[in-house]
PDB file of N, CA and C in Angstrom:
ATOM      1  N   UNK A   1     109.028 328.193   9.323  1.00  0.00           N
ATOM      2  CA  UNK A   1     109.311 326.820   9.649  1.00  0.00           C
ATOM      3  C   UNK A   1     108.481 326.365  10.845  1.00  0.00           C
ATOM      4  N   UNK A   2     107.983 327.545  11.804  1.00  0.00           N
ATOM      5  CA  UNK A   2     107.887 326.954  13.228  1.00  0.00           C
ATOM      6  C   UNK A   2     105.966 326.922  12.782  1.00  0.00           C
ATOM      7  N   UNK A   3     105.519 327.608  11.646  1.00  0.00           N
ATOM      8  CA  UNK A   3     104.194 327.351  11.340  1.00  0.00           C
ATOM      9  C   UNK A   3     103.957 325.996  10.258  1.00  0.00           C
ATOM     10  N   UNK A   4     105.204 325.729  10.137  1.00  0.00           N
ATOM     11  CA  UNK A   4     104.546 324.620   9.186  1.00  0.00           C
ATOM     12  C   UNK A   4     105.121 323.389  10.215  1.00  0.00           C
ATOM     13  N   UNK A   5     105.629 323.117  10.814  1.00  0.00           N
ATOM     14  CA  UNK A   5     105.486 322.085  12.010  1.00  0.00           C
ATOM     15  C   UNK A   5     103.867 322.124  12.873  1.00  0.00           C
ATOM     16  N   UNK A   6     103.839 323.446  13.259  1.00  0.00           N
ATOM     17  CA  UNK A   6     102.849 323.414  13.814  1.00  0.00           C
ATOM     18  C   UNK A   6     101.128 322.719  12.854  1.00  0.00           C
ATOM     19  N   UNK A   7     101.348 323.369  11.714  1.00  0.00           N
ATOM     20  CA  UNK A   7     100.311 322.205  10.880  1.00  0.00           C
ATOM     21  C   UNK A   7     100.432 321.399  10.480  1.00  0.00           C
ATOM     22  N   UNK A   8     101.733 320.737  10.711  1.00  0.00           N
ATOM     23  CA  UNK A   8     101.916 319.174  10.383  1.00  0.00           C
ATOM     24  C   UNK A   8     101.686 318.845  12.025  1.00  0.00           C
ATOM     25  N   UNK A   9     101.539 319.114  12.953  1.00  0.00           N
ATOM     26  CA  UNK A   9     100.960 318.514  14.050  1.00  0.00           C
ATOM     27  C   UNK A   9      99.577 318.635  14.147  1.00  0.00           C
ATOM     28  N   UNK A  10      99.138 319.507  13.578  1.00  0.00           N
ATOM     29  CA  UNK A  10      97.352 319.576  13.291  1.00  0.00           C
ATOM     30  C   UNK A  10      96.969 318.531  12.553  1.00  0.00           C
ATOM     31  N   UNK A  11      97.889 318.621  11.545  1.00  0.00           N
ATOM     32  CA  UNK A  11      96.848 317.557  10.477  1.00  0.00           C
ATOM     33  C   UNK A  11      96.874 316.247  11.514  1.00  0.00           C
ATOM     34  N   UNK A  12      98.357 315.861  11.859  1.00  0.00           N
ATOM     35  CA  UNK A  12      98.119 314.594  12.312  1.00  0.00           C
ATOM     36  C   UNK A  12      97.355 313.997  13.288  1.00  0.00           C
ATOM     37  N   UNK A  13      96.987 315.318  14.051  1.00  0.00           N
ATOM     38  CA  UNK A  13      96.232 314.739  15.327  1.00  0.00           C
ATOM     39  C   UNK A  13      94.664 314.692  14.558  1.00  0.00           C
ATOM     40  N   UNK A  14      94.577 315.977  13.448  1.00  0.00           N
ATOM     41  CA  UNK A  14      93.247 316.077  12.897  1.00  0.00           C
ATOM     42  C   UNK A  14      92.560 314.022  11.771  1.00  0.00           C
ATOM     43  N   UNK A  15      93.975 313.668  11.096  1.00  0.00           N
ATOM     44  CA  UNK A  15      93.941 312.259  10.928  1.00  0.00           C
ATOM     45  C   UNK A  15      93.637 311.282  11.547  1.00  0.00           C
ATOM     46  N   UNK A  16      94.325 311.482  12.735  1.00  0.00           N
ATOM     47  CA  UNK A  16      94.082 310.871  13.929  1.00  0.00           C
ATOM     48  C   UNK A  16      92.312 310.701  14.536  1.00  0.00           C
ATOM     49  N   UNK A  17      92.125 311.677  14.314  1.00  0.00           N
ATOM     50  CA  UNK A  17      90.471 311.815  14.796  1.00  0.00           C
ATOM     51  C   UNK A  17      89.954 311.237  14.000  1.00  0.00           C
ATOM     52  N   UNK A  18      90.223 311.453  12.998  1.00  0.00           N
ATOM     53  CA  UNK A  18      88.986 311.215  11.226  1.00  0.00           C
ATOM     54  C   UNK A  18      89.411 309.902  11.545  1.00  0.00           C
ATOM     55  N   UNK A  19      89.942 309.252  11.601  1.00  0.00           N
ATOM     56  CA  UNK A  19      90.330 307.413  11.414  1.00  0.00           C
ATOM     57  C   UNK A  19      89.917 307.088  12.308  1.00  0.00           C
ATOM     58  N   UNK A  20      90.047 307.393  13.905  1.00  0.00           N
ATOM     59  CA  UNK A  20      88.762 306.722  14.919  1.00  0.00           C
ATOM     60  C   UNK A  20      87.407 307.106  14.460  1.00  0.00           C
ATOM     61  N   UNK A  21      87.106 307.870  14.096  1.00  0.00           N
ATOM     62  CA  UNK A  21      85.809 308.155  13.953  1.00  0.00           C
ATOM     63  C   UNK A  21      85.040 307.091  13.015  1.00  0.00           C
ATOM     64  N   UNK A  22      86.264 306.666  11.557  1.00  0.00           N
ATOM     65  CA  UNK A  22      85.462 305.904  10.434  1.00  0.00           C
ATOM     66  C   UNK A  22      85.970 304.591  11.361  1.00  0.00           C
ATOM     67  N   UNK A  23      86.909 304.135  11.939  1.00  0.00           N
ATOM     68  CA  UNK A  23      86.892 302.980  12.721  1.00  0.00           C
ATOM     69  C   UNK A  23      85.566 302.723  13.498  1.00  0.00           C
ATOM     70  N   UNK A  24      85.362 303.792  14.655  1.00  0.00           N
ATOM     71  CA  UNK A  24      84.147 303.520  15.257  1.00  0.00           C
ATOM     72  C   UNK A  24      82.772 303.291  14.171  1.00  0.00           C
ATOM     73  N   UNK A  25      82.462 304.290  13.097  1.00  0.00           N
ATOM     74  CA  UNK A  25      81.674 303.923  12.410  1.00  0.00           C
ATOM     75  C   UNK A  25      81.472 302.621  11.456  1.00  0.00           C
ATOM     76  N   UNK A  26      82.563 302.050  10.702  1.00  0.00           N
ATOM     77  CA  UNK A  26      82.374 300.663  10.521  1.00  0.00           C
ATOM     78  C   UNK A  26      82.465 299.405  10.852  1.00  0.00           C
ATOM     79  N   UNK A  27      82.983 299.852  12.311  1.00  0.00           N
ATOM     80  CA  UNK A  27      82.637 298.919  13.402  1.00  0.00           C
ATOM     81  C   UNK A  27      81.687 298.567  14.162  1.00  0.00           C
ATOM     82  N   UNK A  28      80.293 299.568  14.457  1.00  0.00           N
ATOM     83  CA  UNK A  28      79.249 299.406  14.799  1.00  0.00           C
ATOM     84  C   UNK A  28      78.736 298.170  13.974  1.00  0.00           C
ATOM     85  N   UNK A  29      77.289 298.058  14.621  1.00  0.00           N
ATOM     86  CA  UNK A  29      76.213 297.388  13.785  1.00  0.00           C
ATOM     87  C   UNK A  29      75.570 297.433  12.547  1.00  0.00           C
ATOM     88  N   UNK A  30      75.325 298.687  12.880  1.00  0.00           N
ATOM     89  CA  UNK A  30      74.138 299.311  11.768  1.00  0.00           C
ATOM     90  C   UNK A  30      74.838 299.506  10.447  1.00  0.00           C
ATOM     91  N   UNK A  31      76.060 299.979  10.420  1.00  0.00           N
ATOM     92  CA  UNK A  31      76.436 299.596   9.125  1.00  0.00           C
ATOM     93  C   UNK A  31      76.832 298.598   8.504  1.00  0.00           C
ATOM     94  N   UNK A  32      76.360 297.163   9.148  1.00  0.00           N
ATOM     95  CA  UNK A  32      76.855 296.060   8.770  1.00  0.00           C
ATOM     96  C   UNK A  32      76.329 295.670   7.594  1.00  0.00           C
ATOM     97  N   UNK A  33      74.699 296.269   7.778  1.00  0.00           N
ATOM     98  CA  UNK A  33      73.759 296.107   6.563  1.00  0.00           C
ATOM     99  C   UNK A  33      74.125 297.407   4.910  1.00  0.00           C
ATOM    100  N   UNK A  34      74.454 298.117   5.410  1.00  0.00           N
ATOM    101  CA  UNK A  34      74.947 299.297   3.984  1.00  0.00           C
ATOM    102  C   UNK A  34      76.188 298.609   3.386  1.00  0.00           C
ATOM    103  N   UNK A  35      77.296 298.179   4.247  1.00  0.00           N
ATOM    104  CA  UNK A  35      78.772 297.932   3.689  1.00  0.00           C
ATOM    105  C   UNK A  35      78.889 296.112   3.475  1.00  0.00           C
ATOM    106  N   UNK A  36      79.376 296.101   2.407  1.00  0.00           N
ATOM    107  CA  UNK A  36      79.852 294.163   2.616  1.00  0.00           C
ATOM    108  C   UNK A  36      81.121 294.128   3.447  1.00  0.00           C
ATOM    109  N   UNK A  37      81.083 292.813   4.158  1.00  0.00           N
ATOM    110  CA  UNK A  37      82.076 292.888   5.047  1.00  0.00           C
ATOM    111  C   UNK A  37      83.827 292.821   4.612  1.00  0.00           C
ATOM    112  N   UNK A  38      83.762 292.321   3.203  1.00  0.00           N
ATOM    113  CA  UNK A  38      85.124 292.924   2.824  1.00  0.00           C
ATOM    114  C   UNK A  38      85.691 294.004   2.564  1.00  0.00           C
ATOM    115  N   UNK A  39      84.621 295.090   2.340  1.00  0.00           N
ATOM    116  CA  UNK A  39      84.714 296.675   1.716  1.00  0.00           C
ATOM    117  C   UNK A  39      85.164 296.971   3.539  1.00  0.00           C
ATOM    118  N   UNK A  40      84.276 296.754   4.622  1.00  0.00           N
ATOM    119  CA  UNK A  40      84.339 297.194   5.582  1.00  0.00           C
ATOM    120  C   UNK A  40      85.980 297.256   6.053  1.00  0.00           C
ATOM    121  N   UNK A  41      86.616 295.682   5.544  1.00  0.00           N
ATOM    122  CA  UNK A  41      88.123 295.076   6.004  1.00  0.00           C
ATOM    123  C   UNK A  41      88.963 296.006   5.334  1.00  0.00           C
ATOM    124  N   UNK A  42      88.310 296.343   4.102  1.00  0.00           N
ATOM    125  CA  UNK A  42      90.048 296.937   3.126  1.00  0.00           C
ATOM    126  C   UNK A  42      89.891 298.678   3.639  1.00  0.00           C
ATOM    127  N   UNK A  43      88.499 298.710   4.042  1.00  0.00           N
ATOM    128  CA  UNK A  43      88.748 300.432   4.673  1.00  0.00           C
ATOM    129  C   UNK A  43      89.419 300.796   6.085  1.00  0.00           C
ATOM    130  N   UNK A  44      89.032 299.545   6.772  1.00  0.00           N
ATOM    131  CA  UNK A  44      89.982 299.729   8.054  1.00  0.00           C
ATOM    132  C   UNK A  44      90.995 299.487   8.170  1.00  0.00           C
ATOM    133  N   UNK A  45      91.247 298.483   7.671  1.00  0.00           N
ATOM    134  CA  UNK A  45      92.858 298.241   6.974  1.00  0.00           C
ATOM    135  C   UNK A  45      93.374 299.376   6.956  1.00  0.00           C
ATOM    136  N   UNK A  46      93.420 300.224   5.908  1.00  0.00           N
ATOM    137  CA  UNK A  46      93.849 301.051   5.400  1.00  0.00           C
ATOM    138  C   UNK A  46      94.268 302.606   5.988  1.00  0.00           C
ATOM    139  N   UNK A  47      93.415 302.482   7.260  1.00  0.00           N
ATOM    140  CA  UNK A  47      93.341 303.581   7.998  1.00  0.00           C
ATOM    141  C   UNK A  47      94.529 303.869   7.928  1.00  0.00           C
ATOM    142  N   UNK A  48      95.203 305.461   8.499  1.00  0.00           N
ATOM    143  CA  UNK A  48      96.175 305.824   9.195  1.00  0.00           C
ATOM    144  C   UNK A  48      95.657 305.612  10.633  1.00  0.00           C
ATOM    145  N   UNK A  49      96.767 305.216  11.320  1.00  0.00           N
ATOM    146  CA  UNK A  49      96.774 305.157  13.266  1.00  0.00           C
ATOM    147  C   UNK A  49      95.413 304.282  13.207  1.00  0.00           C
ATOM    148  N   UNK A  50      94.956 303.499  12.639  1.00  0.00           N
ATOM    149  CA  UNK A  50      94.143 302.222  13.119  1.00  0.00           C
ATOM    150  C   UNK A  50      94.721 301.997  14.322  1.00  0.00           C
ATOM    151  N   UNK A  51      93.692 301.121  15.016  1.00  0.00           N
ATOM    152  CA  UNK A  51      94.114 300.642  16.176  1.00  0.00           C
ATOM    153  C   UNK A  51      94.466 298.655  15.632  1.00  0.00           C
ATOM    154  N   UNK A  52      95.422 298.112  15.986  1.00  0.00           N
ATOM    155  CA  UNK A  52      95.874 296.774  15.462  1.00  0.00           C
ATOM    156  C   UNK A  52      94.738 295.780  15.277  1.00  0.00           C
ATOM    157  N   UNK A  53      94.913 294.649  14.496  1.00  0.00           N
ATOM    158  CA  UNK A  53      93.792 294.047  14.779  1.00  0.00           C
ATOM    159  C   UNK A  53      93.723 293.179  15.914  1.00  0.00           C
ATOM    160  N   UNK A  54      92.954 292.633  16.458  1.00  0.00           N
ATOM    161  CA  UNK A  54      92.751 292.019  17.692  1.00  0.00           C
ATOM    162  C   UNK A  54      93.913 290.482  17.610  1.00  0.00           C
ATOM    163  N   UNK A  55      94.266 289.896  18.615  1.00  0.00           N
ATOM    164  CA  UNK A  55      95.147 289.073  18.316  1.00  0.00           C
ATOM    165  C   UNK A  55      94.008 287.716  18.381  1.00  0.00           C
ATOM    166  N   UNK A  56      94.724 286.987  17.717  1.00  0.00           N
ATOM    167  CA  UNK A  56      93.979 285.307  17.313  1.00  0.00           C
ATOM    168  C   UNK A  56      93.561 284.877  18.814  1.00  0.00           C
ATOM    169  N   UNK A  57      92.329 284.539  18.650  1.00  0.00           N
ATOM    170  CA  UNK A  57      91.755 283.634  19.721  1.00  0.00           C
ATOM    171  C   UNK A  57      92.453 282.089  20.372  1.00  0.00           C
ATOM    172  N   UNK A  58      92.893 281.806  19.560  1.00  0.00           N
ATOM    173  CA  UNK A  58      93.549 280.317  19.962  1.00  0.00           C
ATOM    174  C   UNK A  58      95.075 281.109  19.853  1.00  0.00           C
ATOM    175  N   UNK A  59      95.767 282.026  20.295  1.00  0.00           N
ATOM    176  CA  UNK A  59      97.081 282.400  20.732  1.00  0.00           C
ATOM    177  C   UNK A  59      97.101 282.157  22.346  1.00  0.00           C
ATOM    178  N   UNK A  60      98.112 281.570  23.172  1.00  0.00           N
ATOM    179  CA  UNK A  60      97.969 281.020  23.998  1.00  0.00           C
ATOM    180  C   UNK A  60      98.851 282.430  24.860  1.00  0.00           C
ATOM    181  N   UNK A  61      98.558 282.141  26.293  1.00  0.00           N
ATOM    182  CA  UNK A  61      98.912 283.942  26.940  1.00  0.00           C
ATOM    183  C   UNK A  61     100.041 283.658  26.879  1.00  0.00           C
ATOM    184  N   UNK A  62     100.755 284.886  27.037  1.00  0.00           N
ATOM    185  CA  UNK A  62     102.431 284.673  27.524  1.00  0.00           C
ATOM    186  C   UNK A  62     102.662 284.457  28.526  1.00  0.00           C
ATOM    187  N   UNK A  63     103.515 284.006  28.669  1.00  0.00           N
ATOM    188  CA  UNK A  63     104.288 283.157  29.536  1.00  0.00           C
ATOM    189  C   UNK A  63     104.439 284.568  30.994  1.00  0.00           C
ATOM    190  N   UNK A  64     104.321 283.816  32.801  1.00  0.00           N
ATOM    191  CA  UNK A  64     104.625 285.316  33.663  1.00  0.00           C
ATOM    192  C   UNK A  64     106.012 285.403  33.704  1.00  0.00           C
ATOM    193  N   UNK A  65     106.110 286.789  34.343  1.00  0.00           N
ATOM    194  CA  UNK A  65     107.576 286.964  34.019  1.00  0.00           C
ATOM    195  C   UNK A  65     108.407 286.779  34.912  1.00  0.00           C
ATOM    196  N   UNK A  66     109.418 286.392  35.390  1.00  0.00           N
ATOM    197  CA  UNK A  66     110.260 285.488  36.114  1.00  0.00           C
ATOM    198  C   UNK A  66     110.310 286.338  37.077  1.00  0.00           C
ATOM    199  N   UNK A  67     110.318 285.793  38.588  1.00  0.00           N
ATOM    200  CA  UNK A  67     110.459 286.612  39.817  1.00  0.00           C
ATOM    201  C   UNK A  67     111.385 287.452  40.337  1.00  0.00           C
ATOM    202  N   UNK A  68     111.886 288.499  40.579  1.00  0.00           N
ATOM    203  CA  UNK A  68     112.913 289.573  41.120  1.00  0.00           C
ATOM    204  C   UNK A  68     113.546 288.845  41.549  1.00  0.00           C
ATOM    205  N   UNK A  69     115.427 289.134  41.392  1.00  0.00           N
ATOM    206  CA  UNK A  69     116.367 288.626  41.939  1.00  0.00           C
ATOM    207  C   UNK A  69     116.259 288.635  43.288  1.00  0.00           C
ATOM    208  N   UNK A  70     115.527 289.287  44.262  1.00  0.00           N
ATOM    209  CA  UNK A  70     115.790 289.186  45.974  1.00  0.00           C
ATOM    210  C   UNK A  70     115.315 288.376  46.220  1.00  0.00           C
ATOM    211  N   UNK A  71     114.081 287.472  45.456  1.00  0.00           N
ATOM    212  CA  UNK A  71     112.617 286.667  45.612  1.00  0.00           C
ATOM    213  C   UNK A  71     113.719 285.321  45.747  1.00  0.00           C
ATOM    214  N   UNK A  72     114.240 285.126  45.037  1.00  0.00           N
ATOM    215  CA  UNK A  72     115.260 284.229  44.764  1.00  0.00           C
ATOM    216  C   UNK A  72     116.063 283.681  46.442  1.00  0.00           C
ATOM    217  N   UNK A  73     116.351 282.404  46.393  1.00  0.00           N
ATOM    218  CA  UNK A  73     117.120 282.336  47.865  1.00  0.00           C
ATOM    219  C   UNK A  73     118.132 281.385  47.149  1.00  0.00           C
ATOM    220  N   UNK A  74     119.076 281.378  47.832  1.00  0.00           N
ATOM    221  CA  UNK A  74     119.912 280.456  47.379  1.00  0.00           C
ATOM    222  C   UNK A  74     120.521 279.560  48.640  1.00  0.00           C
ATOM    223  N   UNK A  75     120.685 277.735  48.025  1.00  0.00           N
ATOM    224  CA  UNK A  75     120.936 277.338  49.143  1.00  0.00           C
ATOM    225  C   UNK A  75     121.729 276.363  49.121  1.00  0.00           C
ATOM    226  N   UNK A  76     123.047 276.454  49.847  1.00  0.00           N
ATOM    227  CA  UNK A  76     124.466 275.271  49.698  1.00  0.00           C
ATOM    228  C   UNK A  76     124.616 274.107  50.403  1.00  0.00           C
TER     229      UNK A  76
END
């Protein structure tokens, strides 16, 4: 039992690698010209442990987050 945990933590970290690696690779340049850019979308997509896609440009920042109760004064 305690060897087959242990290669289910191999593979995953070993997945883990292989999917940055084809991330970094069809994310460069140079393969912009070999791959069409939808083949490029449905393979990264698809990854395991992708990294998310980037968030929308016109999403507006969040909001800061409200100041510590001591910051606060109160006055009667």
């Amino acid at each position: 039992m305690i060897l087959v945990a242990i290669m289910a933590e191999l593979l995953e970290e070993y997945t883990a690698a292989v999917a940055r690696a084809v991330e970094r690779l069809l994310s460069s340049a140079a393969p912009r010209r070999i791959l069409p850019r939808r083949v490029r979308f449905l393979v990264l997509r698809s990854l395991p442990f992708a990294s998310p896609p980037p968030p929308p440009m016109a999403a507006a920042p969040p909001p800061p987050p409200p100041p510590p109760p001591h910051a606060t004064v109160l006055t009667s």
